[in-house]
N, C-alpha and C. Protein backbone atom coordinates (compact mmCIF):
# COMPACT_ATOMS: atom_id res chain seq x y z
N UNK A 1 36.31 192.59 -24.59
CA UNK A 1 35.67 192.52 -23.31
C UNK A 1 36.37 191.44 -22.52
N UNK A 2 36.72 191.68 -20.91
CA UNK A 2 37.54 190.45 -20.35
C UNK A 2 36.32 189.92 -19.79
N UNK A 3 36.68 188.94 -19.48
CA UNK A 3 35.57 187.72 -18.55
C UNK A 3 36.81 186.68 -18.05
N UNK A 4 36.16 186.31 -16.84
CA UNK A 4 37.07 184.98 -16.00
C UNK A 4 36.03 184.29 -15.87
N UNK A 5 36.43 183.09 -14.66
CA UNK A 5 35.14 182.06 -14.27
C UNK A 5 34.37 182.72 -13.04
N UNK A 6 34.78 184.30 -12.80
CA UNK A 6 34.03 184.80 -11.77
C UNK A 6 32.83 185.73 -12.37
N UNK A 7 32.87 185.84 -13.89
CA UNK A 7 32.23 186.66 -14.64
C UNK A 7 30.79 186.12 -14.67
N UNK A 8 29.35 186.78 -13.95
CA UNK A 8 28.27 185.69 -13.75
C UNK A 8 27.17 186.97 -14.27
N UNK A 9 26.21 185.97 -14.37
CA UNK A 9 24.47 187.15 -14.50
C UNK A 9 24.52 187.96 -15.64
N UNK A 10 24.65 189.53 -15.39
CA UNK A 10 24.15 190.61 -16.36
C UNK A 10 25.09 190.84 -16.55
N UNK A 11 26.56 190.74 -16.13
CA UNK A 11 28.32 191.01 -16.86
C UNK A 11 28.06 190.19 -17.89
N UNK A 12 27.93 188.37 -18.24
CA UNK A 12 27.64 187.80 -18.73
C UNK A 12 26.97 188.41 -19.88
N UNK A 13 25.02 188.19 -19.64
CA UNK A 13 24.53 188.76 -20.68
C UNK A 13 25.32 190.13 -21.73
N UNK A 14 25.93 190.77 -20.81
CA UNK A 14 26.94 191.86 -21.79
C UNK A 14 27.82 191.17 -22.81
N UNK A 15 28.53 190.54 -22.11
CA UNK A 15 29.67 189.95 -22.57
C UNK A 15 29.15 189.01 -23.93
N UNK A 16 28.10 187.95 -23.22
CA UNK A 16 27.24 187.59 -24.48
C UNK A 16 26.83 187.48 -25.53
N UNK A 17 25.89 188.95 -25.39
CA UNK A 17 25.08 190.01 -26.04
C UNK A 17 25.88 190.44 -27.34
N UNK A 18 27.00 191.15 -26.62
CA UNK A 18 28.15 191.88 -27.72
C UNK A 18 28.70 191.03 -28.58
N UNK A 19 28.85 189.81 -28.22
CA UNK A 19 30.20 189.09 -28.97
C UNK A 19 29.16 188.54 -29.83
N UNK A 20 27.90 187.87 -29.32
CA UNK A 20 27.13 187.46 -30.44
C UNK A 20 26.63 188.77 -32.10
N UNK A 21 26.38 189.72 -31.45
CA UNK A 21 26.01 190.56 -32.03
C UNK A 21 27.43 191.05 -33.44
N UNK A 22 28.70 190.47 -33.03
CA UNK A 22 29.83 190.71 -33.80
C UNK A 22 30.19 192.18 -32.97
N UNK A 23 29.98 192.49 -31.98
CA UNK A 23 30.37 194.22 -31.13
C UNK A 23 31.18 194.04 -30.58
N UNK A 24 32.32 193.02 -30.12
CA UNK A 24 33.50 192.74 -28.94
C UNK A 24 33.65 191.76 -29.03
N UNK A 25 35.13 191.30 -29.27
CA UNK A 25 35.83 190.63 -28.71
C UNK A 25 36.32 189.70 -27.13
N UNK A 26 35.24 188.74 -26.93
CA UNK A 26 35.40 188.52 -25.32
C UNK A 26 37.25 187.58 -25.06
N UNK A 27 37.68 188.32 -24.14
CA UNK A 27 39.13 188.08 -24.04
C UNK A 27 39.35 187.20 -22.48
N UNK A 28 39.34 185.71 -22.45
CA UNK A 28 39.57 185.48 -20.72
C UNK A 28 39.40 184.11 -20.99
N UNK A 29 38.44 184.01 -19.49
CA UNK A 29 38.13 182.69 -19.65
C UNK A 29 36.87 182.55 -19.45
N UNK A 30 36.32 181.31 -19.68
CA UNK A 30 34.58 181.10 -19.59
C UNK A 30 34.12 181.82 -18.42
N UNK A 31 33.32 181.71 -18.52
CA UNK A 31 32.31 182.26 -17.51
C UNK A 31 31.58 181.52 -17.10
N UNK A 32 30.60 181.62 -15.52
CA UNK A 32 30.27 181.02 -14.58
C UNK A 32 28.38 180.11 -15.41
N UNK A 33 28.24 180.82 -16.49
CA UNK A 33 26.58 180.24 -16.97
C UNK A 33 25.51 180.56 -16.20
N UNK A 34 25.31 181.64 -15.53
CA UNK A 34 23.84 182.08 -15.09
C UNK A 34 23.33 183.19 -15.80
N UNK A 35 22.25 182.21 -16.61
CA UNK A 35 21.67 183.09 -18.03
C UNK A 35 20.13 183.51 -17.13
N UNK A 36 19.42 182.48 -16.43
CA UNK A 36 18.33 182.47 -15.99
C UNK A 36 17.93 183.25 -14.78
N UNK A 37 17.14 184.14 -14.86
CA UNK A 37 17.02 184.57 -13.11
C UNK A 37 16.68 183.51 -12.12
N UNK A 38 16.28 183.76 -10.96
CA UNK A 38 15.70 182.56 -10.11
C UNK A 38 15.17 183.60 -8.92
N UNK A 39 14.28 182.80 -8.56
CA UNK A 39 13.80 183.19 -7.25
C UNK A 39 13.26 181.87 -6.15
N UNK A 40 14.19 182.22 -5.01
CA UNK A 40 13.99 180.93 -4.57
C UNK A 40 12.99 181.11 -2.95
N UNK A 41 12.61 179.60 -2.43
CA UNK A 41 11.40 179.50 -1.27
C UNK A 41 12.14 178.36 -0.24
N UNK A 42 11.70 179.21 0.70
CA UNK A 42 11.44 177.99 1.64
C UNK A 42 11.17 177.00 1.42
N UNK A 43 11.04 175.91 1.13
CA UNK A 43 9.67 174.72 1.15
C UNK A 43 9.72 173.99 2.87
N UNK A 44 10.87 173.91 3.18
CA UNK A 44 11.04 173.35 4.93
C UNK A 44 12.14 173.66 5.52
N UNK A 45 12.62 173.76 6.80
CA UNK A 45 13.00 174.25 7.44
C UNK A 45 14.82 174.04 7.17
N UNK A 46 14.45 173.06 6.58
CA UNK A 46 15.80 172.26 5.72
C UNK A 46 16.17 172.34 4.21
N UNK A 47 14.91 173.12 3.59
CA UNK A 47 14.76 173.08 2.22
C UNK A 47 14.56 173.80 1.38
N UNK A 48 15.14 174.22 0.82
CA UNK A 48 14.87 175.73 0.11
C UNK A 48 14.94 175.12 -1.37
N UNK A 49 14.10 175.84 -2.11
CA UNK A 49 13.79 176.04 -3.41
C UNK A 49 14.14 176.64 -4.35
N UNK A 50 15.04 176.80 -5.45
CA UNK A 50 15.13 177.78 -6.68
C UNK A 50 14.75 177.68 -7.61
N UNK A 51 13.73 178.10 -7.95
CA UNK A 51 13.36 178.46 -9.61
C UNK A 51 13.44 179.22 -10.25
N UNK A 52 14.17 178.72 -11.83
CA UNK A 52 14.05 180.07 -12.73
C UNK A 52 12.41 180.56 -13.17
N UNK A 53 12.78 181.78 -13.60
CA UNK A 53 11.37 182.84 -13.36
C UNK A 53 11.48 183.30 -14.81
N UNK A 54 12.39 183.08 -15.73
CA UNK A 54 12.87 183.98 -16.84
C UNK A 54 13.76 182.95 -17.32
N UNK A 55 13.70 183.79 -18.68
CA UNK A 55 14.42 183.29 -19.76
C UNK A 55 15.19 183.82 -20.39
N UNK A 56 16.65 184.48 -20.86
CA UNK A 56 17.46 185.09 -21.15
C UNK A 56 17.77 184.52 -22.90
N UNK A 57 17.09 185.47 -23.88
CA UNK A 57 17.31 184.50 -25.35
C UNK A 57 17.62 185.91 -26.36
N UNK A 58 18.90 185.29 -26.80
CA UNK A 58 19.17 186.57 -27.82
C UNK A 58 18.73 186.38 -29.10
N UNK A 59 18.23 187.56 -29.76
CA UNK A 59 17.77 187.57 -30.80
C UNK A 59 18.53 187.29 -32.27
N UNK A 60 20.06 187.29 -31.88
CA UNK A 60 20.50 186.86 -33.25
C UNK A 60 21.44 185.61 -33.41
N UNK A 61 21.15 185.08 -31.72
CA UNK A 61 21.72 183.25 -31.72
C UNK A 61 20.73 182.13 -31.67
N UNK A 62 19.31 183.05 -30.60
CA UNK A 62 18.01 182.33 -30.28
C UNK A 62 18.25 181.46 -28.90
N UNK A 63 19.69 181.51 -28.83
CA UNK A 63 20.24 180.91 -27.66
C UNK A 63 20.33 181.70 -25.96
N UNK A 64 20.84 181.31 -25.30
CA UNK A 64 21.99 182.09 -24.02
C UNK A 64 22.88 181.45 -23.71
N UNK A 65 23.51 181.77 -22.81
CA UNK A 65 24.81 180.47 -21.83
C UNK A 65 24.51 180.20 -20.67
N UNK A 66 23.10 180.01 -20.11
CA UNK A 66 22.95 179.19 -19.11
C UNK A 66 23.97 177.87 -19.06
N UNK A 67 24.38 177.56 -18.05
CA UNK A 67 25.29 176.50 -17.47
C UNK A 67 26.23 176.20 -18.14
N UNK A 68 26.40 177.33 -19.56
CA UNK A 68 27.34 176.30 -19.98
C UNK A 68 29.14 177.58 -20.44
N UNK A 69 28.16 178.92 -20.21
CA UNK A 69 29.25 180.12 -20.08
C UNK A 69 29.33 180.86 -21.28
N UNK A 70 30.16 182.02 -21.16
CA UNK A 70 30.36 182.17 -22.76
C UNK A 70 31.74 182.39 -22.97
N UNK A 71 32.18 181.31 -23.72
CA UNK A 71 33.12 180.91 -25.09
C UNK A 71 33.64 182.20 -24.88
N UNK A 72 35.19 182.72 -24.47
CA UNK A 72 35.34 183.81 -24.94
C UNK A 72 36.52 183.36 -26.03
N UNK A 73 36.46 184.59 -27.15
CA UNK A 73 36.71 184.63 -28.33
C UNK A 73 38.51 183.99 -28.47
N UNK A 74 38.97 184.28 -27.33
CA UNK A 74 40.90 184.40 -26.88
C UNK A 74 40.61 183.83 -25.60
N UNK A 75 40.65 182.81 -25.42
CA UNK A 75 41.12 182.23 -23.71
C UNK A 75 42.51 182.58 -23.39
N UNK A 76 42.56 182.75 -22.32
CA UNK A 76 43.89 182.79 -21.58
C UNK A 76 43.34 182.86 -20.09
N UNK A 77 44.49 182.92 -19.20
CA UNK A 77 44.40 183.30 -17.73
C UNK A 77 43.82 184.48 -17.65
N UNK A 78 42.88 184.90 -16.24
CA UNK A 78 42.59 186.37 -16.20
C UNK A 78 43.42 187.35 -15.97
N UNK A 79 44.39 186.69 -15.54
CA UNK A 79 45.54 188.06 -15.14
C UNK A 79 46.70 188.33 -16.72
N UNK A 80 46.26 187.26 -17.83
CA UNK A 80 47.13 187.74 -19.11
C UNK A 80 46.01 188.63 -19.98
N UNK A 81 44.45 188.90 -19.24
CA UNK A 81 43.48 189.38 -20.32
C UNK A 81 43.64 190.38 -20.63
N UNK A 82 44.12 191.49 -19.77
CA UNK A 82 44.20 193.08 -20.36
C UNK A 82 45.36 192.98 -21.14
N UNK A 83 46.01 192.46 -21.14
CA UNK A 83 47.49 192.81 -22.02
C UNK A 83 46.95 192.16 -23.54
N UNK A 84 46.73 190.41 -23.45
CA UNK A 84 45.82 190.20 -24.21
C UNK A 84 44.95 191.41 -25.42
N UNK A 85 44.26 191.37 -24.31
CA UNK A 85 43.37 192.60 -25.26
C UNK A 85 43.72 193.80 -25.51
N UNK A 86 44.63 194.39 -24.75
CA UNK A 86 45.60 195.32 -25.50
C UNK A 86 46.57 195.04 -26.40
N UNK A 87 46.95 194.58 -26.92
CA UNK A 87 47.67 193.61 -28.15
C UNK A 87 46.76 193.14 -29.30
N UNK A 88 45.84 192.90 -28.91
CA UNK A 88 44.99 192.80 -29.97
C UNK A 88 44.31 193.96 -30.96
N UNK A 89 43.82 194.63 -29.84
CA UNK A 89 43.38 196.31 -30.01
C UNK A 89 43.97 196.88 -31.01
N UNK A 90 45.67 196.87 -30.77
CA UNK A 90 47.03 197.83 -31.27
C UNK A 90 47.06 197.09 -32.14
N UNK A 91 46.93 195.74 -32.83
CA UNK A 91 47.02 195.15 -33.58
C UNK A 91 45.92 195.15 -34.87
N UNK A 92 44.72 195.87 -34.38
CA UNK A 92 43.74 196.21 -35.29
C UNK A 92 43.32 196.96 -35.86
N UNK A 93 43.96 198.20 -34.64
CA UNK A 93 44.33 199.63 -35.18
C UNK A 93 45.85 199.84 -35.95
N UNK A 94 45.93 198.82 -36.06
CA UNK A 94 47.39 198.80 -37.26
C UNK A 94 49.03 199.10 -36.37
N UNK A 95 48.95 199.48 -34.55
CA UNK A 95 49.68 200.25 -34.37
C UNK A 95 50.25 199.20 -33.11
């Protein structure tokens, strides 16, 4: 799976999800850390509010990557990730 530092939210939770689970290989670079939803308020005319509303927790780390991203498995630049991960791929399929 590729991820950069533009990779945010429910790409994330994917990206996450899988690699924790042992399902993919995340190939890039960290990611941006918005595990939490939010919904945000007015409070003044100058002031707005965000709060998280939710909690994003996987069942086989107990964790998420709020603020802090997810670790992908192979860092590199985003523009070396598909090759990256095509090399790896061919490399696992023996070919």
């Amino acid at each position: 799976m590729l991820t950069s530092s533009h990779t945010f939210s429910a790409a994330e939770e994917l990206a996450y999800d899988l690699q924790q689970l042992g399902r993919a290989v995340v190939v890039g670079e960290r990611t941006r850390g918005g595990a939490h939803p939010r919904e945000g308020w007015t409070v003044h005319p100058h002031l707005d509010a965000s709060i998280p509303i939710g909690r994003a927790v996987n069942p086989a780390s107990g964790t998420n990557w709020e603020g802090t991203g997810v670790q992908p498995d192979v860092s590199c630049a985003p523009g070396d990730a598909l090759d990256r991960a095509h090399t790896l791929a061919r490399a696992r399929l023996g070919g």
